[in-house]
PDB file of N, CA and C in Angstrom:
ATOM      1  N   UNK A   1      99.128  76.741  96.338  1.00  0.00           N
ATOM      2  CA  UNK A   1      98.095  77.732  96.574  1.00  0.00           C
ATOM      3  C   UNK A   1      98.318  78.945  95.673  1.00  0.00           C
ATOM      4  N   UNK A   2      97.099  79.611  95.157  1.00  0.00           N
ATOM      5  CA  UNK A   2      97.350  80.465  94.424  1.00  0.00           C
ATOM      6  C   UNK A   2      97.521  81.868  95.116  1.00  0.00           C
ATOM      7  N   UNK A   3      98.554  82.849  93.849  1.00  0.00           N
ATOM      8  CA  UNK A   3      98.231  83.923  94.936  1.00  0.00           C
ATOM      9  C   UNK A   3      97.277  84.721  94.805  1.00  0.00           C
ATOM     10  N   UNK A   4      97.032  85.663  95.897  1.00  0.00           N
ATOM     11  CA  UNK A   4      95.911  86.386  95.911  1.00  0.00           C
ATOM     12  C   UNK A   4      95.928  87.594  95.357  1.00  0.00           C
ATOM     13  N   UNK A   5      94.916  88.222  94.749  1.00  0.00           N
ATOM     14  CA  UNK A   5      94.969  89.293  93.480  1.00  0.00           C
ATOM     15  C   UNK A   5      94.502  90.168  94.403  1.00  0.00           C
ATOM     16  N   UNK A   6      93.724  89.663  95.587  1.00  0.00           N
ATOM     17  CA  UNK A   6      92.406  91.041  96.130  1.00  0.00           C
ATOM     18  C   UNK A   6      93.402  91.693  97.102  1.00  0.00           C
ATOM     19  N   UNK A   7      93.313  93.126  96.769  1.00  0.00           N
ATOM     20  CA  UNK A   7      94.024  94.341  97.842  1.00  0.00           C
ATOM     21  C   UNK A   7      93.259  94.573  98.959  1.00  0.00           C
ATOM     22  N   UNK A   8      94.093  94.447  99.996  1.00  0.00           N
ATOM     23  CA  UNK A   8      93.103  95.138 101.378  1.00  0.00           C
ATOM     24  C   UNK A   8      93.799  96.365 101.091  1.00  0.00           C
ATOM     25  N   UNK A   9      92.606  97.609 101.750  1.00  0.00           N
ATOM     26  CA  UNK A   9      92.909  99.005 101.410  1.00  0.00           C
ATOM     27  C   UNK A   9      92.787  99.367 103.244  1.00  0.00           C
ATOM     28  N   UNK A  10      92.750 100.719 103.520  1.00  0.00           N
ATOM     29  CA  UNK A  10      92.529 100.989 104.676  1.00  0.00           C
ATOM     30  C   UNK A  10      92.323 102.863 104.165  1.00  0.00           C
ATOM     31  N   UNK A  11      91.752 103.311 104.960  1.00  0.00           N
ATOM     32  CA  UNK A  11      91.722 104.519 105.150  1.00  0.00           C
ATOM     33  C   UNK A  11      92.648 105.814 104.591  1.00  0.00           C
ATOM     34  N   UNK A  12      93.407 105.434 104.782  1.00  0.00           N
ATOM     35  CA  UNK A  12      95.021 106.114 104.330  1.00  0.00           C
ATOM     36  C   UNK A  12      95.026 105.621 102.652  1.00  0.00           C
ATOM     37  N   UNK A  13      94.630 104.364 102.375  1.00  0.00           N
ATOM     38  CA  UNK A  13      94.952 104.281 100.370  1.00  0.00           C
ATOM     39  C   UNK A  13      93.995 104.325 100.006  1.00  0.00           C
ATOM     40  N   UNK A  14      92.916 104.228 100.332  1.00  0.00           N
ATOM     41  CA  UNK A  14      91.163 104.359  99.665  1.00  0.00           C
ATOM     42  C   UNK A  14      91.684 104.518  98.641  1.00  0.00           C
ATOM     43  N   UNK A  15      91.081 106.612  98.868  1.00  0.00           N
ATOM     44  CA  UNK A  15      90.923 107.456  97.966  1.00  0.00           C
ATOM     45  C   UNK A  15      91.932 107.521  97.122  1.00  0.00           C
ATOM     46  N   UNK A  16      93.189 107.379  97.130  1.00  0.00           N
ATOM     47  CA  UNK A  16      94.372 107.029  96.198  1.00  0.00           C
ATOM     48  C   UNK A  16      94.206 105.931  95.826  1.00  0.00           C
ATOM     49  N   UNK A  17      93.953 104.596  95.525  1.00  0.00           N
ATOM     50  CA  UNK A  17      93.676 103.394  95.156  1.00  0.00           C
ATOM     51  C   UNK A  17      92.570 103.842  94.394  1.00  0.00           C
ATOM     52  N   UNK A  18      91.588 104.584  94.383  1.00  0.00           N
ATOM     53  CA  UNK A  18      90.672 104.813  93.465  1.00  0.00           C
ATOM     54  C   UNK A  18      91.031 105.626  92.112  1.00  0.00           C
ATOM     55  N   UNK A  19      91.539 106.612  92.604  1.00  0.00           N
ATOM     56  CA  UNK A  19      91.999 107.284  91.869  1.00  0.00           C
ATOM     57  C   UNK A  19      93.225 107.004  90.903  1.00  0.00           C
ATOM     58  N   UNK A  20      93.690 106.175  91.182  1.00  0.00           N
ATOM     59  CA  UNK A  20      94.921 105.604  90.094  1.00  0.00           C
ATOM     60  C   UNK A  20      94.228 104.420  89.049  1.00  0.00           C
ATOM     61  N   UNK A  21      93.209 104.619  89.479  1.00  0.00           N
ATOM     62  CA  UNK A  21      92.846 103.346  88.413  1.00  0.00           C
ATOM     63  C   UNK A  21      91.385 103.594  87.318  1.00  0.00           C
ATOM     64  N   UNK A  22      91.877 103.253  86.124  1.00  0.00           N
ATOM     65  CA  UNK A  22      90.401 102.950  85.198  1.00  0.00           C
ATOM     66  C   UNK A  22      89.056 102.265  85.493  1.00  0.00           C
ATOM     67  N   UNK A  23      89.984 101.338  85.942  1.00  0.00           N
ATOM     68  CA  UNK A  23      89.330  99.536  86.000  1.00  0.00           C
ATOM     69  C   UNK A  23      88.150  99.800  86.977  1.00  0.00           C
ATOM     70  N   UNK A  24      87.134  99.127  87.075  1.00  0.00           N
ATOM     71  CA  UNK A  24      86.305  98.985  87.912  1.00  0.00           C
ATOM     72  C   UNK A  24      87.086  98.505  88.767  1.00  0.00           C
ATOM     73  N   UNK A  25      86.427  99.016  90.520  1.00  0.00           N
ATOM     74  CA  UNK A  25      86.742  98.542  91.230  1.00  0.00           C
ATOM     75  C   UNK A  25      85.424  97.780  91.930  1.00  0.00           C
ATOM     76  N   UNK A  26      85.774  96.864  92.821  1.00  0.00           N
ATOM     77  CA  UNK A  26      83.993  96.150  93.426  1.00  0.00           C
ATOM     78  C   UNK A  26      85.193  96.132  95.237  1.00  0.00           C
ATOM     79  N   UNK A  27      84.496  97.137  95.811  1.00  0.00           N
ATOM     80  CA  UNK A  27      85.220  96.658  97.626  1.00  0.00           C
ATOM     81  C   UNK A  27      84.565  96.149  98.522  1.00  0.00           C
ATOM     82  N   UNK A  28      84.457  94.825  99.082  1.00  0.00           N
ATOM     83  CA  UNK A  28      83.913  94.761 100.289  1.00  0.00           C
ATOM     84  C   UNK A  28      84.010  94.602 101.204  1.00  0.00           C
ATOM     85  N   UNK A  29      83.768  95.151 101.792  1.00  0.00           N
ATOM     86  CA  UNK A  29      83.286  95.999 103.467  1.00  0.00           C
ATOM     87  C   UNK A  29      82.936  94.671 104.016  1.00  0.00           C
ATOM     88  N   UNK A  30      84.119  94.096 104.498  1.00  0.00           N
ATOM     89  CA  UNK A  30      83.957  93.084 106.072  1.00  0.00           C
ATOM     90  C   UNK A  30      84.411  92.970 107.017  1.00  0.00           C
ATOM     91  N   UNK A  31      84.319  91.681 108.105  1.00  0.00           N
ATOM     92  CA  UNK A  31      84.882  92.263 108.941  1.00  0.00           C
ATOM     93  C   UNK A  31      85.423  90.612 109.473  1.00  0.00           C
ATOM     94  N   UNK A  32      86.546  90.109 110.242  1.00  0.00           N
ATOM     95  CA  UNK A  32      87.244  89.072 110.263  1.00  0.00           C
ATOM     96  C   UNK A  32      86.469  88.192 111.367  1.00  0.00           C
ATOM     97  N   UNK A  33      85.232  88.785 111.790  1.00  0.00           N
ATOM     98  CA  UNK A  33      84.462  87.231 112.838  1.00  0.00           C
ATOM     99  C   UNK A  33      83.115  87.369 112.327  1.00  0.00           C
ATOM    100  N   UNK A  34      82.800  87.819 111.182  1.00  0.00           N
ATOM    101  CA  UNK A  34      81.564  87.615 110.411  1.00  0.00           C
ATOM    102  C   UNK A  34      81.242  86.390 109.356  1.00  0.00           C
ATOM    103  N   UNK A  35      80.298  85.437 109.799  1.00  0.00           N
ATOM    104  CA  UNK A  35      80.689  84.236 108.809  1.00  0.00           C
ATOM    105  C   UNK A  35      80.131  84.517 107.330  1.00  0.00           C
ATOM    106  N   UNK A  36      78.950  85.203 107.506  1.00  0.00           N
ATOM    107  CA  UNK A  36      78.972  85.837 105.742  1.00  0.00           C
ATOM    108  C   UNK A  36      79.950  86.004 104.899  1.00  0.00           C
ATOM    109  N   UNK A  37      80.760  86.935 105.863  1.00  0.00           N
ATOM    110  CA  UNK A  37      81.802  87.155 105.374  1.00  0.00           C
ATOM    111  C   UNK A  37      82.830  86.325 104.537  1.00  0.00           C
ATOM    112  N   UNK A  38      82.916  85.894 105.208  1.00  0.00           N
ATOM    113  CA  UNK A  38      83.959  84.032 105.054  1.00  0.00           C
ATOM    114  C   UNK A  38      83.344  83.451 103.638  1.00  0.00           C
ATOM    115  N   UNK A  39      82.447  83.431 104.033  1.00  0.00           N
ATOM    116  CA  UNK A  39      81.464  82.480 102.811  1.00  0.00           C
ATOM    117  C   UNK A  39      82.260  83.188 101.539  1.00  0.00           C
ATOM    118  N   UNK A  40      82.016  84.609 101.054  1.00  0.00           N
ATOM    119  CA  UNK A  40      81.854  85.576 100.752  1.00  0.00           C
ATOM    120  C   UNK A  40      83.657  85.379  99.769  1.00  0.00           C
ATOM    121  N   UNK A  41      84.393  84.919 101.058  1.00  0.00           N
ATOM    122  CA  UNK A  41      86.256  85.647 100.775  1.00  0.00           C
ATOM    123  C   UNK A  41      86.496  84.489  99.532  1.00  0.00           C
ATOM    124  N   UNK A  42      86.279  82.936  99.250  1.00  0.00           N
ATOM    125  CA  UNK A  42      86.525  82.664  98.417  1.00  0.00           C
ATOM    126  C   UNK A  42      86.026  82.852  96.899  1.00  0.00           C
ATOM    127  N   UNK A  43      85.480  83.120  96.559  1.00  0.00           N
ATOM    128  CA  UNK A  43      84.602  84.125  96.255  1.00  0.00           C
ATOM    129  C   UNK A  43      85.312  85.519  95.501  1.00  0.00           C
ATOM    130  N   UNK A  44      85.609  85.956  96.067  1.00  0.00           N
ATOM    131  CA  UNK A  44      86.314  87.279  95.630  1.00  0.00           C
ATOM    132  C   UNK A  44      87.375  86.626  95.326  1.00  0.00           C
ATOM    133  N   UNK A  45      88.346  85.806  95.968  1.00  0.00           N
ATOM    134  CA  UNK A  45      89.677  85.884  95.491  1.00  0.00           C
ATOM    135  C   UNK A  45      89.058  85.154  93.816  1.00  0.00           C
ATOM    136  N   UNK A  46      88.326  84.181  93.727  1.00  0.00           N
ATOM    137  CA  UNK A  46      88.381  83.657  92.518  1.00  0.00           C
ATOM    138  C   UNK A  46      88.120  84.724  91.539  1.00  0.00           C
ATOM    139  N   UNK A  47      87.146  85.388  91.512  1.00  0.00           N
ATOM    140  CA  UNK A  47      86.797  86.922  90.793  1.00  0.00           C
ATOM    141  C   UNK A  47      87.845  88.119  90.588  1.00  0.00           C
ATOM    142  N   UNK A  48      88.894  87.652  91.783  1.00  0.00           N
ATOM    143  CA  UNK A  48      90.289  88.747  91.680  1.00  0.00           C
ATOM    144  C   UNK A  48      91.248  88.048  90.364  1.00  0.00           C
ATOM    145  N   UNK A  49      91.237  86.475  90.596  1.00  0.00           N
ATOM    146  CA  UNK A  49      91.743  86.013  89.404  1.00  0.00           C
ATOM    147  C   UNK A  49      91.141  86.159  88.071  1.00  0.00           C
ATOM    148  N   UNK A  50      90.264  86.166  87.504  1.00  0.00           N
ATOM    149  CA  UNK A  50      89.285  85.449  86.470  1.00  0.00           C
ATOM    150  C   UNK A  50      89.062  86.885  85.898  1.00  0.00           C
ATOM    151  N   UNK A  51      89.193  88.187  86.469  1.00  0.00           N
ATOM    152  CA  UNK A  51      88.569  89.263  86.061  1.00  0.00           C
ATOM    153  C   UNK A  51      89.832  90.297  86.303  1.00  0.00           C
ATOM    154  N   UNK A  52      90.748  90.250  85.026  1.00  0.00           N
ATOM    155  CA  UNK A  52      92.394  91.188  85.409  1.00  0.00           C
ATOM    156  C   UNK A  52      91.912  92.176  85.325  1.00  0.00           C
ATOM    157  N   UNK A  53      90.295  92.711  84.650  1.00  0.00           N
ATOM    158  CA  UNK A  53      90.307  94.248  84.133  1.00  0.00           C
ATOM    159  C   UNK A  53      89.508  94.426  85.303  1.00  0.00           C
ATOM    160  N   UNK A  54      89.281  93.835  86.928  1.00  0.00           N
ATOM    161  CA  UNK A  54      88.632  94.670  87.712  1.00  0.00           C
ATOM    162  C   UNK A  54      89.220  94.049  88.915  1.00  0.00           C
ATOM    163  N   UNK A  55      89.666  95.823  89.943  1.00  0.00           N
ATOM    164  CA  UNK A  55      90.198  95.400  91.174  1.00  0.00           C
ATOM    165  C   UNK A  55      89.140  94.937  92.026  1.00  0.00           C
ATOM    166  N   UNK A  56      89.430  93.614  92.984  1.00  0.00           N
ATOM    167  CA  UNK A  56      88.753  93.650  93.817  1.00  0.00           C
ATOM    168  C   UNK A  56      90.170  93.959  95.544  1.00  0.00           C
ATOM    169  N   UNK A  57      88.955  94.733  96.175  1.00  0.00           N
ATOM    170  CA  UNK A  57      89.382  95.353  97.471  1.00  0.00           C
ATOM    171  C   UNK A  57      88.255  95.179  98.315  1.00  0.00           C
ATOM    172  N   UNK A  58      89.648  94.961  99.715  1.00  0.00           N
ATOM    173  CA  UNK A  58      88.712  94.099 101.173  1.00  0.00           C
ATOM    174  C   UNK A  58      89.304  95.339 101.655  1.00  0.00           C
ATOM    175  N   UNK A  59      88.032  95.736 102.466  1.00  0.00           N
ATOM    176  CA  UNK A  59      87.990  96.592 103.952  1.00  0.00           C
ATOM    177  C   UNK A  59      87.689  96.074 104.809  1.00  0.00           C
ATOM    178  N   UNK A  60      88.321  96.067 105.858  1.00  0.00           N
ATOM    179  CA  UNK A  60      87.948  95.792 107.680  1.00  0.00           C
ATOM    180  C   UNK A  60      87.182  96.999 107.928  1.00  0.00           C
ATOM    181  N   UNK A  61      85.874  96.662 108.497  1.00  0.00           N
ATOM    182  CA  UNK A  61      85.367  97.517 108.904  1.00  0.00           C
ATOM    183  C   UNK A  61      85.431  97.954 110.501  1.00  0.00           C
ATOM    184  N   UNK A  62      86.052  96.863 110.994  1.00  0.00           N
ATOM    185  CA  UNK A  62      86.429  97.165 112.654  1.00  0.00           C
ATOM    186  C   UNK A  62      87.455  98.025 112.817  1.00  0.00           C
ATOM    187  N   UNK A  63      88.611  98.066 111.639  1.00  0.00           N
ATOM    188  CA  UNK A  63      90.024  98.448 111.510  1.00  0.00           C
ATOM    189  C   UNK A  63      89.500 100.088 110.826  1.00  0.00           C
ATOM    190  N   UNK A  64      88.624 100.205 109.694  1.00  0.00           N
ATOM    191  CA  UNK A  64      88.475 101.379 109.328  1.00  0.00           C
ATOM    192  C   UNK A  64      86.829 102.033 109.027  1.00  0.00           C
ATOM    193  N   UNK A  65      86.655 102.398 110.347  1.00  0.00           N
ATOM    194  CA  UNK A  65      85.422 102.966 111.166  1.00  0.00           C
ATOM    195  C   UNK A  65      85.000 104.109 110.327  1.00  0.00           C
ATOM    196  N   UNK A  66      85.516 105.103 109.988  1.00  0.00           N
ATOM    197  CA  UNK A  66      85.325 106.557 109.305  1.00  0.00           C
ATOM    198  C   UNK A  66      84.876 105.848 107.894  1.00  0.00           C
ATOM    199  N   UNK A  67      85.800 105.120 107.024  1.00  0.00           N
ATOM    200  CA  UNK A  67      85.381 104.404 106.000  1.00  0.00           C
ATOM    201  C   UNK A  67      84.415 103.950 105.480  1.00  0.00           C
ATOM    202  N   UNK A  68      83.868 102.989 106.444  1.00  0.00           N
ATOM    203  CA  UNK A  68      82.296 101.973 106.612  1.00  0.00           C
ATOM    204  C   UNK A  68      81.524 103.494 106.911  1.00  0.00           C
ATOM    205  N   UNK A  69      81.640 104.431 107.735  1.00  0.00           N
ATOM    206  CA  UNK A  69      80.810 105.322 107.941  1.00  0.00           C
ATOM    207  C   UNK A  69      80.224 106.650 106.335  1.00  0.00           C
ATOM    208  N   UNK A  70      81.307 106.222 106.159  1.00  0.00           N
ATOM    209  CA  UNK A  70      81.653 107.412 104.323  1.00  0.00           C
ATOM    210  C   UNK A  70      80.478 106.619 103.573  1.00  0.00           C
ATOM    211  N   UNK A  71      80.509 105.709 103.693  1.00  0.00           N
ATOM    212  CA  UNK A  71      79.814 105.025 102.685  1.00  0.00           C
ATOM    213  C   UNK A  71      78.808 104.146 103.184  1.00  0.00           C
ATOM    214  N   UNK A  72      78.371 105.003 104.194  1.00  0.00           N
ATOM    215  CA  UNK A  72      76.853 104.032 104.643  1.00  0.00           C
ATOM    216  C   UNK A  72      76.800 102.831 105.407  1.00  0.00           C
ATOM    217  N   UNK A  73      78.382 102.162 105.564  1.00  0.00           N
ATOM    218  CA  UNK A  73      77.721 100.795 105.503  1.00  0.00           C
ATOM    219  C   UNK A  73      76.837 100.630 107.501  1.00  0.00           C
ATOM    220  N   UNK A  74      75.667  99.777 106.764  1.00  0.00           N
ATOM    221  CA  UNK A  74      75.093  99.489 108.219  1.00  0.00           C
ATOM    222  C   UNK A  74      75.153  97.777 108.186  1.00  0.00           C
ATOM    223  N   UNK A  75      75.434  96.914 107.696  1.00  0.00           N
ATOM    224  CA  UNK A  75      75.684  95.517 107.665  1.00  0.00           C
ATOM    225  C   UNK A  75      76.452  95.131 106.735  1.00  0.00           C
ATOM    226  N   UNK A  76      77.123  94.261 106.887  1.00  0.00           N
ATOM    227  CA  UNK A  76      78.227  93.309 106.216  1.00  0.00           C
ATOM    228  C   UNK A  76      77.686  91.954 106.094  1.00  0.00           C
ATOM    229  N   UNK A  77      77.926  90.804 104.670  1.00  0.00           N
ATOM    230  CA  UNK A  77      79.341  92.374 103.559  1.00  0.00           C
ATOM    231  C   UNK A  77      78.556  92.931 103.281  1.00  0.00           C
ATOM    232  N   UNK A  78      78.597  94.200 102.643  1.00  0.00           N
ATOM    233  CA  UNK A  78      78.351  94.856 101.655  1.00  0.00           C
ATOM    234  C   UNK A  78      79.027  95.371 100.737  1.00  0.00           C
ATOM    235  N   UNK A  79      79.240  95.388  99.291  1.00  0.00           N
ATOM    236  CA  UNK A  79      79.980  95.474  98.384  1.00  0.00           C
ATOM    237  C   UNK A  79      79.869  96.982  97.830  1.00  0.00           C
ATOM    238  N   UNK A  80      80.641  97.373  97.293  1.00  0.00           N
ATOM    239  CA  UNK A  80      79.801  98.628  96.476  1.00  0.00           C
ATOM    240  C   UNK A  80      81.251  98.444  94.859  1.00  0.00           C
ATOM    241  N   UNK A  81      80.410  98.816  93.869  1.00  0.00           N
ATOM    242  CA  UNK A  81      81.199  98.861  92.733  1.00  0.00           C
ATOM    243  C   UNK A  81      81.330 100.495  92.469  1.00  0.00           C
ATOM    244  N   UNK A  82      82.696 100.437  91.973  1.00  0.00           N
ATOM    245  CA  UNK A  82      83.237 101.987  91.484  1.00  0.00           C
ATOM    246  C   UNK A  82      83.900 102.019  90.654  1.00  0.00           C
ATOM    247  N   UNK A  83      83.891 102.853  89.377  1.00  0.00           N
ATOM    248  CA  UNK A  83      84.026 102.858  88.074  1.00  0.00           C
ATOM    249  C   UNK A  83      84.354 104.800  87.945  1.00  0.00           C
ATOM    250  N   UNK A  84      85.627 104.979  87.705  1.00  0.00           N
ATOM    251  CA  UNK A  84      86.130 106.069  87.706  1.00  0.00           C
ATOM    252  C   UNK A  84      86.055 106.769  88.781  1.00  0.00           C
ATOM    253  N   UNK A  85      86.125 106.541  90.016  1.00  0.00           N
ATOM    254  CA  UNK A  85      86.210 107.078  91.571  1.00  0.00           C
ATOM    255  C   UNK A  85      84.758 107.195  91.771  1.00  0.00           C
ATOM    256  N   UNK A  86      83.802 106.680  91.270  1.00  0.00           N
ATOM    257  CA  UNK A  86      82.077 107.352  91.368  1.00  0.00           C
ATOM    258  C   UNK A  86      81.402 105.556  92.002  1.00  0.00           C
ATOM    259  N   UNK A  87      81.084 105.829  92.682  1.00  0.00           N
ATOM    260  CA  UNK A  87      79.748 104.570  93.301  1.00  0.00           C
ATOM    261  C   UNK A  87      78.944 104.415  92.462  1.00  0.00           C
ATOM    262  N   UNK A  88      78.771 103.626  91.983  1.00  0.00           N
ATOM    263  CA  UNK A  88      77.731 103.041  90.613  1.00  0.00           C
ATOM    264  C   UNK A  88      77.308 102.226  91.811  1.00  0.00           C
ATOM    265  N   UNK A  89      77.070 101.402  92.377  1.00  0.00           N
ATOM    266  CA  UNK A  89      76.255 100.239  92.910  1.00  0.00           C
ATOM    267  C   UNK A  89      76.945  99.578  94.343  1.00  0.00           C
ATOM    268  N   UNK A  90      75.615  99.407  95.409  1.00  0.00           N
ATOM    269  CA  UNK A  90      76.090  99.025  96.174  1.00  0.00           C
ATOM    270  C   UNK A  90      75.157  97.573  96.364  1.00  0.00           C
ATOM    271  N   UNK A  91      76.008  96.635  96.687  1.00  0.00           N
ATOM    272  CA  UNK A  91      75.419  95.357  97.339  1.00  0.00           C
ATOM    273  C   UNK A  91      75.236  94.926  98.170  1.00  0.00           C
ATOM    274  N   UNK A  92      73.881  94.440  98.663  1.00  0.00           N
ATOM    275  CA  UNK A  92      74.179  94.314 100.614  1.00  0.00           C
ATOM    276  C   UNK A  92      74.226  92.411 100.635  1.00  0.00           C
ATOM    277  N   UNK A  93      74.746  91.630 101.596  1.00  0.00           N
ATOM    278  CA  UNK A  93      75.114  90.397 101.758  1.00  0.00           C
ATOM    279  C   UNK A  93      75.620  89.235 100.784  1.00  0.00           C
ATOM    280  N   UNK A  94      75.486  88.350 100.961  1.00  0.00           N
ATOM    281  CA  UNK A  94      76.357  86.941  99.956  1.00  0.00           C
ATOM    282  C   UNK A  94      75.831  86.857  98.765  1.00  0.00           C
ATOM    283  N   UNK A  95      76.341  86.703  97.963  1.00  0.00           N
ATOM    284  CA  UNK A  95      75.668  86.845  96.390  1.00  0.00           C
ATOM    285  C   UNK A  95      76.793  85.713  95.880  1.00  0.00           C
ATOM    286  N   UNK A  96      76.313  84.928  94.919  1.00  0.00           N
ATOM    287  CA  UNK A  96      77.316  83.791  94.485  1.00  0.00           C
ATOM    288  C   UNK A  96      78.098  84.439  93.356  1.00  0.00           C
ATOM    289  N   UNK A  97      79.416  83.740  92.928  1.00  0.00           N
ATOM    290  CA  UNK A  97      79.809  84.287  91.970  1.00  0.00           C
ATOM    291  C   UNK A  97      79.192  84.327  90.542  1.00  0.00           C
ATOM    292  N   UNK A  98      77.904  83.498  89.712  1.00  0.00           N
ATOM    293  CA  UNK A  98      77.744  84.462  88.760  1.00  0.00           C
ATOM    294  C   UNK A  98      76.597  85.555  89.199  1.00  0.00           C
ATOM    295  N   UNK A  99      76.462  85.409  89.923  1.00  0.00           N
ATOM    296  CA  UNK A  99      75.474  86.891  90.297  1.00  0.00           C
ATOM    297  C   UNK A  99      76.799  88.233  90.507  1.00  0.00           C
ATOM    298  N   UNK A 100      77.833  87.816  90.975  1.00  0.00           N
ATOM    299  CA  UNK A 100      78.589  89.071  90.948  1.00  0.00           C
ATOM    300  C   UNK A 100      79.426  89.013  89.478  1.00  0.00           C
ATOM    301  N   UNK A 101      79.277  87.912  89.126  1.00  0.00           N
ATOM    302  CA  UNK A 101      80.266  88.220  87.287  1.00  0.00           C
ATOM    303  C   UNK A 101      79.149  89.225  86.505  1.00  0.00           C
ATOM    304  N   UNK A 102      77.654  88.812  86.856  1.00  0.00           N
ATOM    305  CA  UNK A 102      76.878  89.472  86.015  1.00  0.00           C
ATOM    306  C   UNK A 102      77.030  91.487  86.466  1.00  0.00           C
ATOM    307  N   UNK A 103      77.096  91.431  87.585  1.00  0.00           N
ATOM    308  CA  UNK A 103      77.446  92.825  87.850  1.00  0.00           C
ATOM    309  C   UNK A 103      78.391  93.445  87.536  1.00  0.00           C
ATOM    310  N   UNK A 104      79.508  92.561  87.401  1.00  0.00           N
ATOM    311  CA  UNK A 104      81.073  93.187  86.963  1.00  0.00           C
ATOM    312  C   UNK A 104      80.804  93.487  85.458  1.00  0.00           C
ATOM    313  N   UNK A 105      80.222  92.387  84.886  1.00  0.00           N
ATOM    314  CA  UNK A 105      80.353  92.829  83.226  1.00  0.00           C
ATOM    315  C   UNK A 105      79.511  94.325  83.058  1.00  0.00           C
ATOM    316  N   UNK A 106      78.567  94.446  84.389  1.00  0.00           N
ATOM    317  CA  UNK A 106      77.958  95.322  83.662  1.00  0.00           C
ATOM    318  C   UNK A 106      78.850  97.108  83.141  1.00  0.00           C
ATOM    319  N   UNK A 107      79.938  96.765  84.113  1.00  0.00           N
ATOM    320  CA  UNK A 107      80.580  97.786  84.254  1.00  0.00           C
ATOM    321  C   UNK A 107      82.603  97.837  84.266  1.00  0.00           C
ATOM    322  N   UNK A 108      82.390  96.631  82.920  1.00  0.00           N
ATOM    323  CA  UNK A 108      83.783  96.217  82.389  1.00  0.00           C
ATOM    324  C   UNK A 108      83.900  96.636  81.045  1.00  0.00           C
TER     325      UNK A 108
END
């Protein structure tokens, strides 16, 4: 099994996890009994591999409430991409992976 590239963040490393980095980041906002979700997780990890110049990061949104609230979210997943600590784009539900490669390049 391969290992996994995607960071879970929480509340406490967000804003520091953003801030230490160039790279685009793409986070999404799920939550562990959502089957979208699921669909969704293999998915990212392959995109955590395939794409070294962009972090991908999982939030629990049950685990970090203030978080999902900072940033709008009203349904899961929802993704949002960030490119120098700034929200460039948010995504709401399952999108296959080249629909999300096409978004990453836009901002690689």
């Amino acid at each position: 099994m391969a290992i996994s590239n995607v960071i879970n963040a929480n509340e406490a490393s967000f804003d520091k996890l953003l801030a230490s980095t160039s790279k685009p980041v793409l986070v999404d906002f799920y939550a562990d009994w959502c089957g979208p979700c699921k669909m969704l997780g293999p998915i990212l990890e392959q995109l955590s591999r395939d794409y070294k110049d962009v972090l991908v990061v999982k939030i629990d949104v049950d685990s970090n409430q203030n978080l999902a609230a900072k940033f709008g979210i009203r349904s899961i997943p929802t993704m949002i991409i960030f490119k120098d600590s700034e929200n460039k784009e948010t995504l709401n539900g399952v999108m296959t992976q080249p629909q999300l490669e096409a978004k990453l390049k836009q901002y690689s």
